[in-house]
C-alpha atoms as a PDB file:
ATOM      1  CA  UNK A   1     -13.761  83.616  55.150  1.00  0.00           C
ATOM      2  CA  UNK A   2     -13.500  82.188  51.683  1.00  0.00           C
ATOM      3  CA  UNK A   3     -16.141  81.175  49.826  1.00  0.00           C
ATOM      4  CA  UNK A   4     -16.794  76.761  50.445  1.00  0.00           C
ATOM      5  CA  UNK A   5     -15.207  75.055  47.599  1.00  0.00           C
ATOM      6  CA  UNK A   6     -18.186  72.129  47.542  1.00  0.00           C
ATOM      7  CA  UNK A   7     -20.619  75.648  46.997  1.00  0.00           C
ATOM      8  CA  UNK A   8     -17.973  76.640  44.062  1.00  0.00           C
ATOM      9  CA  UNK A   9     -18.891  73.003  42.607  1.00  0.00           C
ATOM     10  CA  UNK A  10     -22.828  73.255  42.557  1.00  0.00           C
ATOM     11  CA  UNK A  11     -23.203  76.549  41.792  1.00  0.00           C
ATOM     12  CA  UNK A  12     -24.060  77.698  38.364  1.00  0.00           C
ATOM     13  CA  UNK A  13     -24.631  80.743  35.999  1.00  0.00           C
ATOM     14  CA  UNK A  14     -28.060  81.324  36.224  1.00  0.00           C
ATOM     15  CA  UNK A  15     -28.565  83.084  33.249  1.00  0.00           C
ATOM     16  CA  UNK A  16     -26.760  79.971  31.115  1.00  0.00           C
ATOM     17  CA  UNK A  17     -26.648  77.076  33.373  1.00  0.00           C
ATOM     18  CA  UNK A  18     -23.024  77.117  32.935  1.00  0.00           C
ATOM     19  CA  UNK A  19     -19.491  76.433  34.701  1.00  0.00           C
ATOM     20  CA  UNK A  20     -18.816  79.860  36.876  1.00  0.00           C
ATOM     21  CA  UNK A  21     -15.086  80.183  38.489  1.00  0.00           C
ATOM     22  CA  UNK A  22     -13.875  82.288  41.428  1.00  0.00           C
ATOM     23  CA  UNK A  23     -12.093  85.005  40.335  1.00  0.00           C
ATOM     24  CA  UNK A  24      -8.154  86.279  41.186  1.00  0.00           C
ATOM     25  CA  UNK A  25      -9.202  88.742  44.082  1.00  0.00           C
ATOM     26  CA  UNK A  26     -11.888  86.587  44.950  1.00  0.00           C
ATOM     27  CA  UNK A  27     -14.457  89.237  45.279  1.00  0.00           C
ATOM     28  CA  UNK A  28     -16.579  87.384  42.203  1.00  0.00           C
ATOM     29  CA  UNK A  29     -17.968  84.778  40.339  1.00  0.00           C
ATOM     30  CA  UNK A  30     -17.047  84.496  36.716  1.00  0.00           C
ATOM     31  CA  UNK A  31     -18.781  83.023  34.088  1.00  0.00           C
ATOM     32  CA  UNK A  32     -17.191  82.643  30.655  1.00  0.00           C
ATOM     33  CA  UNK A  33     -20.182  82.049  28.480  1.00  0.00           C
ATOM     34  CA  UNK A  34     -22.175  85.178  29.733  1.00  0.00           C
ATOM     35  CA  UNK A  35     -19.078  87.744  30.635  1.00  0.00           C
ATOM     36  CA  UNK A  36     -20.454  88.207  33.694  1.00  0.00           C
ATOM     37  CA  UNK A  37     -19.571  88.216  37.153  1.00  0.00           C
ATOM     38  CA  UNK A  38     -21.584  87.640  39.877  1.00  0.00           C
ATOM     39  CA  UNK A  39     -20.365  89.808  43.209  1.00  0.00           C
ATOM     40  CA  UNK A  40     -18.877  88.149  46.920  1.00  0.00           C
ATOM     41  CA  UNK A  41     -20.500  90.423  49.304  1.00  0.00           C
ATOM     42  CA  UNK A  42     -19.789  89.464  53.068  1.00  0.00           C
ATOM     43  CA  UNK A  43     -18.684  86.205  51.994  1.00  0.00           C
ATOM     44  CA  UNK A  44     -22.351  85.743  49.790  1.00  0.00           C
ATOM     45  CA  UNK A  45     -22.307  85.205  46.352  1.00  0.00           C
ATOM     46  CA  UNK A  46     -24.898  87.422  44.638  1.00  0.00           C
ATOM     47  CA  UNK A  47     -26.437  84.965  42.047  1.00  0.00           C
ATOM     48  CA  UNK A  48     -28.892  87.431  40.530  1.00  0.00           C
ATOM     49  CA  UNK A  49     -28.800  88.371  36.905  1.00  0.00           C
ATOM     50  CA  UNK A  50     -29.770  91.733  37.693  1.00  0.00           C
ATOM     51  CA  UNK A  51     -26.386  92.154  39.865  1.00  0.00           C
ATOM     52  CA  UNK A  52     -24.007  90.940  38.005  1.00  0.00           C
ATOM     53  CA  UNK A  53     -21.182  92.731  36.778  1.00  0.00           C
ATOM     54  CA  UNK A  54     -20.363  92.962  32.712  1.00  0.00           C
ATOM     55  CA  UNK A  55     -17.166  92.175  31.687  1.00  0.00           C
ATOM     56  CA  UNK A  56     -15.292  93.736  28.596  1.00  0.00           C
ATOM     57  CA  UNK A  57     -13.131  91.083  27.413  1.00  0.00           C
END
């Protein structure tokens, strides 16, 4: 099941407070600002700081 696209519009980084996106496999959150992404795990995003992936971009 995919994640709600109303969820996808009130969620946020919380580290930054900013914009996050799903991402192309749509396993993750992504947030620009922070290069992070924020794991889909059984169809729950993980919005913890601590979990969240770095990304080298």
């Amino acid at each position: 099941m995919p994640i709600n696209p109303e969820l996808l519009e009130i969620l946020a980084c919380p580290q930054c407070k900013g914009d996050i996106y799903l991402n192309e496999t749509e396993d993750g959150l992504i947030c620009d600002n922070c290069k992070l992404m924020y794991p889909i795990k059984d169809d729950i995003p993980i919005m913890l700081i601590d979990e969240a992936i770095k990304l080298e971009k």
